[in-house]
C-alpha atoms as a PDB file:
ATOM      1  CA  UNK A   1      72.721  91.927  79.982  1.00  0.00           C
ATOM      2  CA  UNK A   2      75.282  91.738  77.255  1.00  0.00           C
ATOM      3  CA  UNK A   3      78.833  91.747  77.889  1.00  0.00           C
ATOM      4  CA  UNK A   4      81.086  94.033  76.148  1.00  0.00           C
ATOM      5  CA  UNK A   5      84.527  93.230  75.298  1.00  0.00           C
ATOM      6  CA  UNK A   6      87.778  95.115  74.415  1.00  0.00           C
ATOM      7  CA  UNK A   7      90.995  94.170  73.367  1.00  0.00           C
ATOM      8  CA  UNK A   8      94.638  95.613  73.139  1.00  0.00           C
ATOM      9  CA  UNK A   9      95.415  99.071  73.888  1.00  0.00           C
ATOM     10  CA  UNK A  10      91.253  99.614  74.528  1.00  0.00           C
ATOM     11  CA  UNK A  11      90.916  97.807  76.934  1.00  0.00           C
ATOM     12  CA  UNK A  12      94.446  98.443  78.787  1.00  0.00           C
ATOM     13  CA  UNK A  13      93.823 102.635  78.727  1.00  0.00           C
ATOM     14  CA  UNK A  14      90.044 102.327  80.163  1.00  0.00           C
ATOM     15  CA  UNK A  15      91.298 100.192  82.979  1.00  0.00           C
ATOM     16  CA  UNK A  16      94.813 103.008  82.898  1.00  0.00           C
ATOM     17  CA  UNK A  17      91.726 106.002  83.321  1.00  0.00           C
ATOM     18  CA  UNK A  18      89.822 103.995  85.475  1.00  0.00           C
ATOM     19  CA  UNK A  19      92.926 103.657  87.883  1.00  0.00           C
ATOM     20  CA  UNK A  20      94.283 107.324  87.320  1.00  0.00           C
ATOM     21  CA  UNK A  21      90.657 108.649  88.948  1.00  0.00           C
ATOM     22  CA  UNK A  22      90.507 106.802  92.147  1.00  0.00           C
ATOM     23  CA  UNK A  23      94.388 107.252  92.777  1.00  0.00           C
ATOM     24  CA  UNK A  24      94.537 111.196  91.816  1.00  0.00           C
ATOM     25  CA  UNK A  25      91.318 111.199  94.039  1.00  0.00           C
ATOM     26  CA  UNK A  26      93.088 109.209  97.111  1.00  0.00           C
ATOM     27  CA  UNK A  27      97.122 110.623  96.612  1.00  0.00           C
ATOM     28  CA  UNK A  28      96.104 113.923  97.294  1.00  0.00           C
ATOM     29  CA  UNK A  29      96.332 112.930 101.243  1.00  0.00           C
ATOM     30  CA  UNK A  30      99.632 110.981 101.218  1.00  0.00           C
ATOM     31  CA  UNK A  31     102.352 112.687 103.765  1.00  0.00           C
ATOM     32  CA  UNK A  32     102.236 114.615 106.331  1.00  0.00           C
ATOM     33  CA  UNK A  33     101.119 117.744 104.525  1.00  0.00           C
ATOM     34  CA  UNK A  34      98.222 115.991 102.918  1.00  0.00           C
ATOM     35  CA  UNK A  35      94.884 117.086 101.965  1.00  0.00           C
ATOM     36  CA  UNK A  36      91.466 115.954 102.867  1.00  0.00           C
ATOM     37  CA  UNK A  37      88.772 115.235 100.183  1.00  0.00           C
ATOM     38  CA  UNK A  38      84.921 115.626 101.152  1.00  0.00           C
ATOM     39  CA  UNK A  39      82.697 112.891 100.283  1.00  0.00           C
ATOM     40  CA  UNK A  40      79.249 113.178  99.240  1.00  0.00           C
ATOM     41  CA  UNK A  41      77.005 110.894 100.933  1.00  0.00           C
ATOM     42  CA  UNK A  42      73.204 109.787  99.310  1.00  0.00           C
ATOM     43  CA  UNK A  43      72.039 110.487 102.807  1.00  0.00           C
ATOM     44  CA  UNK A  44      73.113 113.290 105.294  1.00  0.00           C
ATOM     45  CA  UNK A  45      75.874 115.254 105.617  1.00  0.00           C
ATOM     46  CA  UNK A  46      78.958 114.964 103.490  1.00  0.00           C
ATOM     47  CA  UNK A  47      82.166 112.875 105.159  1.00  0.00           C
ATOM     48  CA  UNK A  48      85.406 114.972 105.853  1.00  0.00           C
ATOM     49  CA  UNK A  49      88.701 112.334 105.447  1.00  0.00           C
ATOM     50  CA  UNK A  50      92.122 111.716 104.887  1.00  0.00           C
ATOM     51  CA  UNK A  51      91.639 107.879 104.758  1.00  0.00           C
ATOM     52  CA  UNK A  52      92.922 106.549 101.563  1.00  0.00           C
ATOM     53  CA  UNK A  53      90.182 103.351 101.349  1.00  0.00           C
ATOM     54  CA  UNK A  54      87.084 104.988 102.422  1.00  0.00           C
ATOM     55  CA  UNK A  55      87.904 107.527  99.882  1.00  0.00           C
ATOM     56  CA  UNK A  56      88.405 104.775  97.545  1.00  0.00           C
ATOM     57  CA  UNK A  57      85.055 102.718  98.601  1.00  0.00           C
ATOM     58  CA  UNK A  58      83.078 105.655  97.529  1.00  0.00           C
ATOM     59  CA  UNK A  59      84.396 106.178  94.214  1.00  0.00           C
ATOM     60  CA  UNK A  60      81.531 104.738  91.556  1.00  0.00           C
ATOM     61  CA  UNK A  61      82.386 104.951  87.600  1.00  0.00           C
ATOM     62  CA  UNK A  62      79.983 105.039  84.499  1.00  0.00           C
ATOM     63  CA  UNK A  63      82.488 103.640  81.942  1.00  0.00           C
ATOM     64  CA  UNK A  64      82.843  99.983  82.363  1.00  0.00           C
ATOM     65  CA  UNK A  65      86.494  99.865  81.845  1.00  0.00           C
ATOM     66  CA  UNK A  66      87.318 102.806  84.008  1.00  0.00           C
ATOM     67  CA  UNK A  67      85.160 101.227  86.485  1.00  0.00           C
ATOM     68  CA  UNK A  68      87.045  97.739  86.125  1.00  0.00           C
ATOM     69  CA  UNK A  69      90.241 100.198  86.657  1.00  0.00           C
ATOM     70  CA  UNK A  70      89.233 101.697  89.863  1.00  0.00           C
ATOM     71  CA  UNK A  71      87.727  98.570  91.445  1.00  0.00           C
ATOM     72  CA  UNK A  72      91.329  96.875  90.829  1.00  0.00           C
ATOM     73  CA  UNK A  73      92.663  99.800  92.238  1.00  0.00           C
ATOM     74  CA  UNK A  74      90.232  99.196  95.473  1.00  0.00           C
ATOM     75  CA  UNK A  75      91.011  96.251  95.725  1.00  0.00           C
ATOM     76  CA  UNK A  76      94.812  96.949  96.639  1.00  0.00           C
ATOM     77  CA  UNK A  77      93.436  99.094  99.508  1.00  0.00           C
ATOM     78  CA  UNK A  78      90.844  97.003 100.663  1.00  0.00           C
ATOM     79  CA  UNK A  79      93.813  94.202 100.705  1.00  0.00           C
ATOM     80  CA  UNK A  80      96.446  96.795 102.569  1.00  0.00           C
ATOM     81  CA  UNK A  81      93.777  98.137 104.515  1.00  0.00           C
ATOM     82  CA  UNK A  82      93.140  94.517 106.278  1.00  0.00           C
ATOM     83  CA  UNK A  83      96.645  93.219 106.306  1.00  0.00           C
ATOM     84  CA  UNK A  84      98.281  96.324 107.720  1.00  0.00           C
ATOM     85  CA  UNK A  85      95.623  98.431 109.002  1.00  0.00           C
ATOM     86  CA  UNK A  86      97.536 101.317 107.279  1.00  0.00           C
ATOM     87  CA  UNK A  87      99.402 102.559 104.216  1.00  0.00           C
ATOM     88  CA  UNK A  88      96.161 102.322 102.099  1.00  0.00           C
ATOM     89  CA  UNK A  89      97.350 105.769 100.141  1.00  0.00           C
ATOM     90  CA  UNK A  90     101.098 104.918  99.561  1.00  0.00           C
ATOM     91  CA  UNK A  91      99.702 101.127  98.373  1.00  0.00           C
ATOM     92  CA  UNK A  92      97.275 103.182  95.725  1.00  0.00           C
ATOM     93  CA  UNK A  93     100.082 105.365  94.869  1.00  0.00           C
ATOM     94  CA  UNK A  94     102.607 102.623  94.282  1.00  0.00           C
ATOM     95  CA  UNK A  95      99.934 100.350  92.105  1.00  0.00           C
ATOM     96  CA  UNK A  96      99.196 103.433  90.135  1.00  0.00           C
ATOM     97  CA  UNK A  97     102.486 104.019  89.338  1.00  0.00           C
ATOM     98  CA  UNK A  98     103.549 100.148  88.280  1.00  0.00           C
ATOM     99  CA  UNK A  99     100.686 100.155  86.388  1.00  0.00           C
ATOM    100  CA  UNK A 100     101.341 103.450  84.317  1.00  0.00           C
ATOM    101  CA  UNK A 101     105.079 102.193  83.418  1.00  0.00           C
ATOM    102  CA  UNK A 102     104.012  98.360  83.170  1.00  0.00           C
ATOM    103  CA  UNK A 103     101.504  99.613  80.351  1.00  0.00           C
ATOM    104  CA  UNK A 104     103.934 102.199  78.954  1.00  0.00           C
ATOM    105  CA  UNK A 105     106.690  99.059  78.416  1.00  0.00           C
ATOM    106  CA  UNK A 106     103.824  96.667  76.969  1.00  0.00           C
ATOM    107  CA  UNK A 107     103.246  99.746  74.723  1.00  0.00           C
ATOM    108  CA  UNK A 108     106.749  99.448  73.744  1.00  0.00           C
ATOM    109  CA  UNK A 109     106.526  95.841  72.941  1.00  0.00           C
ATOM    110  CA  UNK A 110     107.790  94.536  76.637  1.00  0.00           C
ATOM    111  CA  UNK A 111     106.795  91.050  77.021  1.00  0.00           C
ATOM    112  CA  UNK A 112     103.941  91.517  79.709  1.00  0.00           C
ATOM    113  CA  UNK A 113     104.902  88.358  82.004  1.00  0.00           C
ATOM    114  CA  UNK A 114     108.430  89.106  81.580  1.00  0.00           C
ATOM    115  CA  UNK A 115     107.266  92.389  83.174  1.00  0.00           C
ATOM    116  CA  UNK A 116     105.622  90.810  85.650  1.00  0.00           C
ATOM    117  CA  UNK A 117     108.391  88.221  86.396  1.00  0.00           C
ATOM    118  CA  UNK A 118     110.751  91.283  86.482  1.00  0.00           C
ATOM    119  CA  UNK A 119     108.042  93.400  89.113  1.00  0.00           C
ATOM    120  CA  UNK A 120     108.038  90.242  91.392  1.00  0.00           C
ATOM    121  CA  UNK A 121     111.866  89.830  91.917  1.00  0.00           C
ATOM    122  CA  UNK A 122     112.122  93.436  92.081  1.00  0.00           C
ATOM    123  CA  UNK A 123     109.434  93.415  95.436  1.00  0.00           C
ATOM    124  CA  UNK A 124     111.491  90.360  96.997  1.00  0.00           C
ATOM    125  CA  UNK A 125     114.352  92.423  97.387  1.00  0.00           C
ATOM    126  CA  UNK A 126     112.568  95.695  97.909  1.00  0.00           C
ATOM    127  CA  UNK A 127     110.683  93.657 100.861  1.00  0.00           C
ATOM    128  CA  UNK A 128     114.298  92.418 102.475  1.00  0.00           C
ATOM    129  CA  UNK A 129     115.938  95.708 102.095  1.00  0.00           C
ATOM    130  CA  UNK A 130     112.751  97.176 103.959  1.00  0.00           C
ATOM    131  CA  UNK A 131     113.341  94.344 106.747  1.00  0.00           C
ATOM    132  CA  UNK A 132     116.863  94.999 107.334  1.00  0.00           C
ATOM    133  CA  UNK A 133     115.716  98.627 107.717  1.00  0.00           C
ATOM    134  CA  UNK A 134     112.559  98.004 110.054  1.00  0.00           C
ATOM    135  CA  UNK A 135     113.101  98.705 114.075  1.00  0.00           C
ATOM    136  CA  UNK A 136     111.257  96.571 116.436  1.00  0.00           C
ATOM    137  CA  UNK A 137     108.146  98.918 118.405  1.00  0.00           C
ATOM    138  CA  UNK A 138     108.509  97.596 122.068  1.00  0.00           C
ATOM    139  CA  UNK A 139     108.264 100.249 124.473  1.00  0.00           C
ATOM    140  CA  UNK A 140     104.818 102.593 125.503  1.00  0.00           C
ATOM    141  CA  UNK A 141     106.650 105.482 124.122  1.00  0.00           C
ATOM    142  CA  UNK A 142     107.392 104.417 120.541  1.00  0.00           C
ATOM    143  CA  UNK A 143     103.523 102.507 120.664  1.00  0.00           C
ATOM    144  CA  UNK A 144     102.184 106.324 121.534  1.00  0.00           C
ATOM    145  CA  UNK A 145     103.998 108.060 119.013  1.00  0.00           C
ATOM    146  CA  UNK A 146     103.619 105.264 116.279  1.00  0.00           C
ATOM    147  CA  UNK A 147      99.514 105.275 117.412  1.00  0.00           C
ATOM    148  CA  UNK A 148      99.720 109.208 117.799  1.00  0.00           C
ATOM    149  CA  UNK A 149     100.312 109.678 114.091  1.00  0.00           C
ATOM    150  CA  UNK A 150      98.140 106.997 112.552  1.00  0.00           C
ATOM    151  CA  UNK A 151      94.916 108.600 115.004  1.00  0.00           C
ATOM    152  CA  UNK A 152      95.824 112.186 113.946  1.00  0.00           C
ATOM    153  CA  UNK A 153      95.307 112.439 118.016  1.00  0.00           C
ATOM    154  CA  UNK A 154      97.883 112.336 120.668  1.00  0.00           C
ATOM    155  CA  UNK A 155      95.386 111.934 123.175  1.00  0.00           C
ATOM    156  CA  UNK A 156      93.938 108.754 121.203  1.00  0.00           C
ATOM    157  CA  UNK A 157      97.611 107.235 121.097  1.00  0.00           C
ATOM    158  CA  UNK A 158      98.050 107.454 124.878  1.00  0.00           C
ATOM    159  CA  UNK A 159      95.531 105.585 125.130  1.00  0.00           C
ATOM    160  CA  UNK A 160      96.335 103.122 122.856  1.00  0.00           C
ATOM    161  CA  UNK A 161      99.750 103.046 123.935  1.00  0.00           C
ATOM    162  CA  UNK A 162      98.428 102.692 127.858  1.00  0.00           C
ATOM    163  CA  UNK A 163      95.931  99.926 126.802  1.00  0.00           C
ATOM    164  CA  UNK A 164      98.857  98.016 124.768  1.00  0.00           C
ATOM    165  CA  UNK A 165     100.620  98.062 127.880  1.00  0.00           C
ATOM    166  CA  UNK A 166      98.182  96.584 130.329  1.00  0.00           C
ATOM    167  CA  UNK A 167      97.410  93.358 127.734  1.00  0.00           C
ATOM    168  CA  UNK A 168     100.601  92.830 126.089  1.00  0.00           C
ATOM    169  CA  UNK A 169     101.313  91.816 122.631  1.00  0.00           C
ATOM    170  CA  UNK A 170      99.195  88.898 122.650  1.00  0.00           C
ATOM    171  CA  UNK A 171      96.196  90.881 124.651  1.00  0.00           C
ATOM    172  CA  UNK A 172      92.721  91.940 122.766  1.00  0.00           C
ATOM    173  CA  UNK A 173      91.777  95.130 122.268  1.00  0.00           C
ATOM    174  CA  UNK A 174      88.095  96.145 121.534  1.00  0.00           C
ATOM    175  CA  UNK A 175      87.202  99.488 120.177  1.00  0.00           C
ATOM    176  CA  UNK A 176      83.523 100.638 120.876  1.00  0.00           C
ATOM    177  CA  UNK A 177      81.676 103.722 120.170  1.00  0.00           C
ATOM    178  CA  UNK A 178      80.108 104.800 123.567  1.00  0.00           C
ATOM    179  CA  UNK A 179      76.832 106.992 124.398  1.00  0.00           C
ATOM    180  CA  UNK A 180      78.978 109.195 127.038  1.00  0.00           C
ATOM    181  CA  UNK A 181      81.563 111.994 125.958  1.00  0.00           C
ATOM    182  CA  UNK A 182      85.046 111.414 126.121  1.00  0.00           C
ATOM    183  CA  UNK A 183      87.819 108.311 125.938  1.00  0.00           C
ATOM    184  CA  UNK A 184      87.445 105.374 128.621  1.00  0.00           C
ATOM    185  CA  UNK A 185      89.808 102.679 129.284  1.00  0.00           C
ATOM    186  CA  UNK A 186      88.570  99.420 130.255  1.00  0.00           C
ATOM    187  CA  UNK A 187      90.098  96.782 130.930  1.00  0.00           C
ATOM    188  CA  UNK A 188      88.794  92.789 131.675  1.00  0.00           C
ATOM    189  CA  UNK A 189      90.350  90.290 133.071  1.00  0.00           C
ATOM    190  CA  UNK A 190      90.708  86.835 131.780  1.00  0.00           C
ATOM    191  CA  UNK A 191      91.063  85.099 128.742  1.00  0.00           C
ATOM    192  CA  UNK A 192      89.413  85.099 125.057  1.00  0.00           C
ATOM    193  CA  UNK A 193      89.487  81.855 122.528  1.00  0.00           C
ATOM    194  CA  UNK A 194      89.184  82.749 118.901  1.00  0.00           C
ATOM    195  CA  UNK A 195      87.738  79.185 118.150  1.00  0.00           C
ATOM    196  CA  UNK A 196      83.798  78.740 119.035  1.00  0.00           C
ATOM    197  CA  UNK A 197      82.352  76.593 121.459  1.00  0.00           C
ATOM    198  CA  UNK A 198      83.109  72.914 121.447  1.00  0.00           C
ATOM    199  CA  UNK A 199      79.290  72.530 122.331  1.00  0.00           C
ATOM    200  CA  UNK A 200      76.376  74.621 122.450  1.00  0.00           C
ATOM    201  CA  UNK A 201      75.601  73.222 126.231  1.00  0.00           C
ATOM    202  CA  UNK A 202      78.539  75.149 127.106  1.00  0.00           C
ATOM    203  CA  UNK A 203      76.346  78.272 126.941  1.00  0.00           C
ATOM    204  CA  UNK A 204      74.579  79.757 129.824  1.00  0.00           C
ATOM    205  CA  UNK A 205      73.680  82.936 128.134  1.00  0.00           C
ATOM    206  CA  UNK A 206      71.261  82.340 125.272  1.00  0.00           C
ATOM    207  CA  UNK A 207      70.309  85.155 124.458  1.00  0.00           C
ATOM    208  CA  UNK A 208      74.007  87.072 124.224  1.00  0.00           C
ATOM    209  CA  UNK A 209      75.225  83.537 123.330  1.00  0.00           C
ATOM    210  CA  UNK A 210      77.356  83.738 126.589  1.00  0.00           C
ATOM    211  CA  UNK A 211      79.339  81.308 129.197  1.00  0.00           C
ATOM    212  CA  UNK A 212      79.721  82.569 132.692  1.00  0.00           C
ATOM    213  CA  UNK A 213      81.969  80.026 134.786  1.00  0.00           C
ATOM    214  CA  UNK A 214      82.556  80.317 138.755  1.00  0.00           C
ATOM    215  CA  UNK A 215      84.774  78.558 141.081  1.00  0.00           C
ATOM    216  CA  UNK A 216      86.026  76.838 137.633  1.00  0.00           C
END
């Protein structure tokens, strides 16, 4: 297939309209007052959500610039999304809006990487001033409000909170979709090493690729 190629202002407002899509799609949900969006799904029944990347995962583009500009735009989700676990929507809204003013100064005849030297000291002392404003989360109450909001469930945060609690900060928690109705807590002693097995012999399990010790 033959590549197509753009230059100057073409290229910059296909990637600007590519952007402006996904992030009108995904800011409508920011805040407390925000709005859900209904996805349409190839298969089944359409997908109710306030989640700012899996609205963003399912937005598809015919324009290959636009498309370029959206799949940027994902990618600053996807990256929030993994690193925080949050903030997906205020990350799309933020990128959205350096990107509108970055290409409105460029416009103007802004050198670009003095723009971009100029964005990146700006973000080192937005980041500090953000630290010095941060407060430490330590106690089961803050954990179950903090969790409460993110879960749109109170009952969810509890939970959360209460399993927190039991394996401390450095603990591991596993979330698993279960055949039975309702929220169980379960909780397993011992320990879990992120690293694999120094030798396959160490296995006793083949076939779950387990090791059961006793009387170690």
């Amino acid at each position: 297939m033959a590549k197509q190629i753009a230059f100057n202002e073409e290229a910059r407002r296909g990637l600007e309209r590519g952007m402006n899509v996904l992030a009108d799609a995904v800011k409508v949900t920011l805040g407390p007052r925000g709005r859900n969006v209904v996805l349409e799904k190839k298969w089944g029944a359409p997908t109710i959500t306030n989640d700012g990347v899996s609205i963003a995962k399912e937005i598809e583009l015919d324009d290959p610039w636009e498309k370029i500009g959206a799949e940027l735009v994902k990618e600053v989700a996807k990256k929030t999304d993994d690193v925080a676990g949050d903030g997906t929507t205020t990350a799309t809204v933020l990128a959205q809006a350096l990107v509108r003013e970055g290409l409105r100064n460029v416009a103007a005849g802004s050198n670009p990487m003095a723009l971009k030297r100029g964005i990146e000291k700006a973000v080192e002392a937005i980041v500090a001033e953000l630290l010095s404003m941060a407060k430490s989360v330590d106690s089961k109450e803050q954990i179950a409000a903090t969790a409460s909001i993110s879960a749109a469930d109170s009952t969810i945060g509890e939970m959360i909170a209460e399993a927190m609690d039991k394996v401390g900060k450095e603990g591991v928690i596993t979330v698993e979709e279960s055949n039975t109705f309702g929220l169980e807590l379960e909780l397993t002693e011992g320990m879990r090493f992120d690293k694999g097995y120094l030798s396959p012999y160490f296995v006793t399990d083949t076939d779950r690729m387990e090791t059961f010790l006793e009387d170690a």
